[in-house]
Protein backbone atom coordinates (compact mmCIF):
# COMPACT_ATOMS: atom_id res chain seq x y z
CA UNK A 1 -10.20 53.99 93.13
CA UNK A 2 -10.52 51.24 90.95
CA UNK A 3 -10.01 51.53 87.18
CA UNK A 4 -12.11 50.50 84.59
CA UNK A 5 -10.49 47.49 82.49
CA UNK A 6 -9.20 48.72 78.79
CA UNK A 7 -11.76 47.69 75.79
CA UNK A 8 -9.75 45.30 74.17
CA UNK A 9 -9.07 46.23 70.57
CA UNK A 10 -11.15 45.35 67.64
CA UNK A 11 -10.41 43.64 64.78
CA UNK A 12 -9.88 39.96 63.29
CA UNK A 13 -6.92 37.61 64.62
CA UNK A 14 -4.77 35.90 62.21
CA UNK A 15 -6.69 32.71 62.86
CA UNK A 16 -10.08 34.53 61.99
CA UNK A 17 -8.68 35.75 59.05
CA UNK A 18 -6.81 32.86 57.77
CA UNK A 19 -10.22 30.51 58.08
CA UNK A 20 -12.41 33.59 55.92
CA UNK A 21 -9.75 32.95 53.57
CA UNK A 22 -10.18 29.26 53.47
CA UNK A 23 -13.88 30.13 53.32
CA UNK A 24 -13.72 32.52 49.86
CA UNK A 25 -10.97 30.14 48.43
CA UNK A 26 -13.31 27.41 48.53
CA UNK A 27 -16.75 29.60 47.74
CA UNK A 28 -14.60 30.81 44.26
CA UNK A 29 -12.77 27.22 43.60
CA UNK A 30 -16.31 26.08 43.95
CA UNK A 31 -17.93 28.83 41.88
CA UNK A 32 -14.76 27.90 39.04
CA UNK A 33 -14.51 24.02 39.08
CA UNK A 34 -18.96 24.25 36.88
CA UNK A 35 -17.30 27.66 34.89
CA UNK A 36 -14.28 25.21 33.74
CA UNK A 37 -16.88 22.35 32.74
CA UNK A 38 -18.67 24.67 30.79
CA UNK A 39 -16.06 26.04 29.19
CA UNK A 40 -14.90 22.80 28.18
CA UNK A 41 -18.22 21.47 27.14
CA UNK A 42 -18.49 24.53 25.01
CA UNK A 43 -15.49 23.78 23.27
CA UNK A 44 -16.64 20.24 22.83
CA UNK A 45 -19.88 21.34 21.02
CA UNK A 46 -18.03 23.09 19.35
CA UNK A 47 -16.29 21.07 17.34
CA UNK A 48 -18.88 18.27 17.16
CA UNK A 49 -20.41 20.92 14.88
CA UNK A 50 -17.75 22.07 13.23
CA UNK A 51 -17.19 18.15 12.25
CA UNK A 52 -20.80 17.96 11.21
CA UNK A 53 -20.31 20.87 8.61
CA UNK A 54 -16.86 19.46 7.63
CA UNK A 55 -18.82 16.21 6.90
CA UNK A 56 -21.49 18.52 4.46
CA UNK A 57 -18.64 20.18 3.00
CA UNK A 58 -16.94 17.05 2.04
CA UNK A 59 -19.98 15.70 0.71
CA UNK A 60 -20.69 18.85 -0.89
CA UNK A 61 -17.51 18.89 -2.62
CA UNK A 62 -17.94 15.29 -4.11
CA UNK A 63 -20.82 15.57 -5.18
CA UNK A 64 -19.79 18.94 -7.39
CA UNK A 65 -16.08 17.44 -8.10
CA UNK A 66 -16.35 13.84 -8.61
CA UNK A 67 -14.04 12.88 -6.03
CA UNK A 68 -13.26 14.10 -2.64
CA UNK A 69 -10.46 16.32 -2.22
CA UNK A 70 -6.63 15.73 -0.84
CA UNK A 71 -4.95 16.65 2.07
CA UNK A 72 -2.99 19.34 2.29
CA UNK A 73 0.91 19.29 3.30
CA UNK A 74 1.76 22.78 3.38
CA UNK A 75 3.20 23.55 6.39
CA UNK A 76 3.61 27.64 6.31
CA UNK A 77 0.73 29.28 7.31
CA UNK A 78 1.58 32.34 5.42
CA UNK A 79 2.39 29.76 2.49
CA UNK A 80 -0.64 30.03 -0.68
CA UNK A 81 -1.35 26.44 -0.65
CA UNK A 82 -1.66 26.68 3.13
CA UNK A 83 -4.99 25.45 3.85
CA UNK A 84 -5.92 24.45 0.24
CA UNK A 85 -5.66 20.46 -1.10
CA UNK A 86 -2.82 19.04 -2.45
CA UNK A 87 -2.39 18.56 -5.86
CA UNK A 88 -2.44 14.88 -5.94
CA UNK A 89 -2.32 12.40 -2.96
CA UNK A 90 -2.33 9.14 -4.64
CA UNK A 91 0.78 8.21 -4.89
CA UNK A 92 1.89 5.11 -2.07
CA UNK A 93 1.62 5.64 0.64
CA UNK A 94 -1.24 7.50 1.38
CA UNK A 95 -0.38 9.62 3.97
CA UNK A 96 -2.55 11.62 6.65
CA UNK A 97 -2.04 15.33 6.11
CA UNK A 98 -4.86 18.52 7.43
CA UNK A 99 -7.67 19.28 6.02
CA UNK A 100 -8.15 21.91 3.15
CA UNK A 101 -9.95 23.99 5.10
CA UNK A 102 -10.06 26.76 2.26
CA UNK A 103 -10.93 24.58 -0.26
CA UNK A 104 -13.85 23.45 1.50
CA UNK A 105 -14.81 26.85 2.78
CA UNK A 106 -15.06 25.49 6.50
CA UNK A 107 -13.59 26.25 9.86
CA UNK A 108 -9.72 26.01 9.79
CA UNK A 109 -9.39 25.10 14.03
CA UNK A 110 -11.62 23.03 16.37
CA UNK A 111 -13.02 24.84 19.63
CA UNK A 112 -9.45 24.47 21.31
CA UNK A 113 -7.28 26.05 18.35
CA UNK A 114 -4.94 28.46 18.11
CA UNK A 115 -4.01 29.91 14.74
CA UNK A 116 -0.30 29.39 14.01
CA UNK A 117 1.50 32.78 12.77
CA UNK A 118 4.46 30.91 11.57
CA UNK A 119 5.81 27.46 9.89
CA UNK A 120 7.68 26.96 13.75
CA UNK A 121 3.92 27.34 15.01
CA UNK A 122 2.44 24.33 16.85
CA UNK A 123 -0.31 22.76 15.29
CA UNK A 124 -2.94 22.85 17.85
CA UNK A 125 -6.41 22.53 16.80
CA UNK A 126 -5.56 22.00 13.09
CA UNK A 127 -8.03 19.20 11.80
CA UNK A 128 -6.48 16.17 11.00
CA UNK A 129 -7.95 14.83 7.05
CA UNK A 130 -6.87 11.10 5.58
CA UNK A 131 -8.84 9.67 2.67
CA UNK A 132 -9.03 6.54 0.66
CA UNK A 133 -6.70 7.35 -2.68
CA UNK A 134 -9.35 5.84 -4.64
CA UNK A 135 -11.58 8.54 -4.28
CA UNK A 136 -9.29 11.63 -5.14
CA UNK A 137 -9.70 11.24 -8.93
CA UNK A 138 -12.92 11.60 -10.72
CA UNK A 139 -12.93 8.20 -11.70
CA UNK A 140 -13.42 6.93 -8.39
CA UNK A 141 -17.00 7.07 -8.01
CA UNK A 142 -17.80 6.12 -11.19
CA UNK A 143 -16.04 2.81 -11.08
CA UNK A 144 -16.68 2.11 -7.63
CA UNK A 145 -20.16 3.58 -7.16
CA UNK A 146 -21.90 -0.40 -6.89
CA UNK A 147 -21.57 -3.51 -4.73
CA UNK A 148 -19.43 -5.73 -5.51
CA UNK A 149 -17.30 -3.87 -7.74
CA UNK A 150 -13.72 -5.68 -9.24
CA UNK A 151 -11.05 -5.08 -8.00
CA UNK A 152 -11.77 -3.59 -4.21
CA UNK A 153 -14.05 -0.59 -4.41
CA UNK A 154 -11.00 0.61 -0.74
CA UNK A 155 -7.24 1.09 -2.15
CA UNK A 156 -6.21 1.65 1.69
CA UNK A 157 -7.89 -0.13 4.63
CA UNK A 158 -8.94 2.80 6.33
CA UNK A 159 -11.14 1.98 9.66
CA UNK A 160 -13.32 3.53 12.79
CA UNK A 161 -13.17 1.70 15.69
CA UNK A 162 -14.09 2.00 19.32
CA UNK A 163 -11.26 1.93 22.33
CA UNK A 164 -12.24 -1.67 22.88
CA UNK A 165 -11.15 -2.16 19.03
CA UNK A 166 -14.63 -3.07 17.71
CA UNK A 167 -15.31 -1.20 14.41
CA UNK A 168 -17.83 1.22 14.33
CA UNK A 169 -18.14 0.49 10.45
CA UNK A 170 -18.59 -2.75 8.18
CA UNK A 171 -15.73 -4.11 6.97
CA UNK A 172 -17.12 -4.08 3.58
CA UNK A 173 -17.54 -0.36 4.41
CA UNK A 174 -15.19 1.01 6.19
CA UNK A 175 -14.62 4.63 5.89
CA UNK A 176 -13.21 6.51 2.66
CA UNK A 177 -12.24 9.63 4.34
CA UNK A 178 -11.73 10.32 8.22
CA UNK A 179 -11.57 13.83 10.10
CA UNK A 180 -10.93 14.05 13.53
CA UNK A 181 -9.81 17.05 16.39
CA UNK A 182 -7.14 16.60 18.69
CA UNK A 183 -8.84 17.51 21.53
CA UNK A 184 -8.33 19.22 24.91
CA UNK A 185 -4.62 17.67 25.15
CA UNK A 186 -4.15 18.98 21.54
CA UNK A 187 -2.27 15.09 20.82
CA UNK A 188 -3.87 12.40 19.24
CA UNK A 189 -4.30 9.87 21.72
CA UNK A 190 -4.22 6.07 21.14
CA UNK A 191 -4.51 4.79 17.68
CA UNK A 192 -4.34 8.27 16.22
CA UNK A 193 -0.89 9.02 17.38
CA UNK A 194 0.35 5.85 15.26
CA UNK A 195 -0.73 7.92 12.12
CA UNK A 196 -1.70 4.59 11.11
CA UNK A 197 -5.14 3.58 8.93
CA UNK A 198 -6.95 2.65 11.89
CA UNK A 199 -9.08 5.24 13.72
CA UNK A 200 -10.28 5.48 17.49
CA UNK A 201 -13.00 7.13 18.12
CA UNK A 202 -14.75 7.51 21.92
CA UNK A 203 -16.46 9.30 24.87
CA UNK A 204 -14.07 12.94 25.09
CA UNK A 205 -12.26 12.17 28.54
CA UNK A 206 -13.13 15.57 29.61
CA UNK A 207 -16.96 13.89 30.27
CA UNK A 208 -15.68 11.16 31.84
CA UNK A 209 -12.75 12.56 34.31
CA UNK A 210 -12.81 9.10 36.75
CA UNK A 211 -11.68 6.69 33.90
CA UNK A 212 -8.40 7.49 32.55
CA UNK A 213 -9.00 4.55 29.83
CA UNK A 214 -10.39 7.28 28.00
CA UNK A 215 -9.21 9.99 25.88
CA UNK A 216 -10.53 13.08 23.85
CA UNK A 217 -10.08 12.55 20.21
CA UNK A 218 -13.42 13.92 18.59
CA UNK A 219 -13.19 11.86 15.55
CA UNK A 220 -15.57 11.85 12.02
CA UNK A 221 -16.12 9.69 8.96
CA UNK A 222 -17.65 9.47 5.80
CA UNK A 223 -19.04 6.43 4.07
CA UNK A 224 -19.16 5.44 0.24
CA UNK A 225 -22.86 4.80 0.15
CA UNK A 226 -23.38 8.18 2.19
CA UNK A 227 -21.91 9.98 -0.85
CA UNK A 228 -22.51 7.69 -3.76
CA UNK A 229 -26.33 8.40 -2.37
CA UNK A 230 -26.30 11.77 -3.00
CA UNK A 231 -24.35 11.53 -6.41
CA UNK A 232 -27.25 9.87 -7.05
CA UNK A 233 -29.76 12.18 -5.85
CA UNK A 234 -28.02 15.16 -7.82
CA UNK A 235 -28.07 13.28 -10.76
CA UNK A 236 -24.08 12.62 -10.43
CA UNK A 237 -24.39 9.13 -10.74
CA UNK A 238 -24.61 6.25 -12.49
């Protein structure tokens, strides 16, 4: 009598398993690769509106002071000038220091900050703040507030410019005070790492992935006739 064959047993071989793994590694890296642009685009909006109420603030505060307000040095967070403006920043050099987020009332980290528990913490996402010295007393305005105006209405030659090094500002008005953010590589990239008075300011490189000639500094200014403007319109000035 012949016997029937076995059934053969059921199940997946290591090859059929190996390619459904393939299969759901790829469906999830797919599913993750948009979910990491978001997220990233999120943190970029972010702080371009952060910087845009920064920019109020600082007007904000001129406009009610007289002058625009120092950086601050401090760096212990748990410190009680941590956060607040210095008490004077005129004296030479003018140095870039963090904004006084406190004083201002504002956000003290862009969308990729972490706060910093200690004076050993690493500053990422603290906003960086530089200002023309002429404008952190309240007599800056007021003797500077027209065109032409002896001596030079800009004590240090602070400027915006683009990667290609055009600036993205007159010279005969080039910025008085400059915020920027870091970025996604938390360093700043280019001219900003030279802590120099020169700015850079360009497309985030997290947009543009293919061209490495960018980088992600998400950097802000303020003019003089921006704020000398609304002196004038709250009866500040002349």
């Amino acid at each position: 009598m012949k016997l029937p064959f076995p059934h053969s047993a059921s199940g997946f071989t290591l090859i059929e398993l190996a390619i459904a793994m393939l299969i759901i590694g790829l469906l999830v890296g797919g599913l993750l690769a948009p979910l990491a642009a978001q997220i990233e685009q999120r943190k970029l909006t972010e702080t371009q509106k952060a910087l845009q109420e920064i920019k109020e603030a600082l007007v904000g505060f001129a406009v009610t002071n007289g002058r625009l307000p120092c950086p601050d040095y401090d760096t212990d967070p748990t410190a009680a000038g941590y956060g607040v403006e210095d008490i004077s920043c005129s004296a030479v050099p003018a140095t870039e220091g963090y904004l006084p987020w406190k004083t201002l009332g504002v956000s003290d980290l862009d969308g990729w900050g972490t706060k910093r528990i200690a004076a050993t913490s690493p500053r990422i996402g603290d906003w960086r703040y530089r200002v023309d010295r002429n404008y952190v007393t309240t007599t800056g305005f007021k003797s500077f507030a027209l065109m032409p105006a002896p001596p030079s209405p800009f004590l240090d030659d602070l400027r915006v410019q683009d990667r290609a090094g055009n600036d993205l500002a007159a010279a005969q008005e080039r910025a008085i005070a400059i915020v920027f953010s870091a970025g996604k590589d938390t360093s700043a990239n280019l001219a900003n790492a030279l802590f120099d008075q020169i700015y850079t300011s360009d497309t985030p490189d997290n947009l543009v992935p293919s061209d490495p000639g960018h980088f992600d500094d998400v950097v802000a200014w303020l003019s003089r006739p921006l704020i000398v403007n609304r002196m004038v319109a709250a009866g500040r000035l002349p």
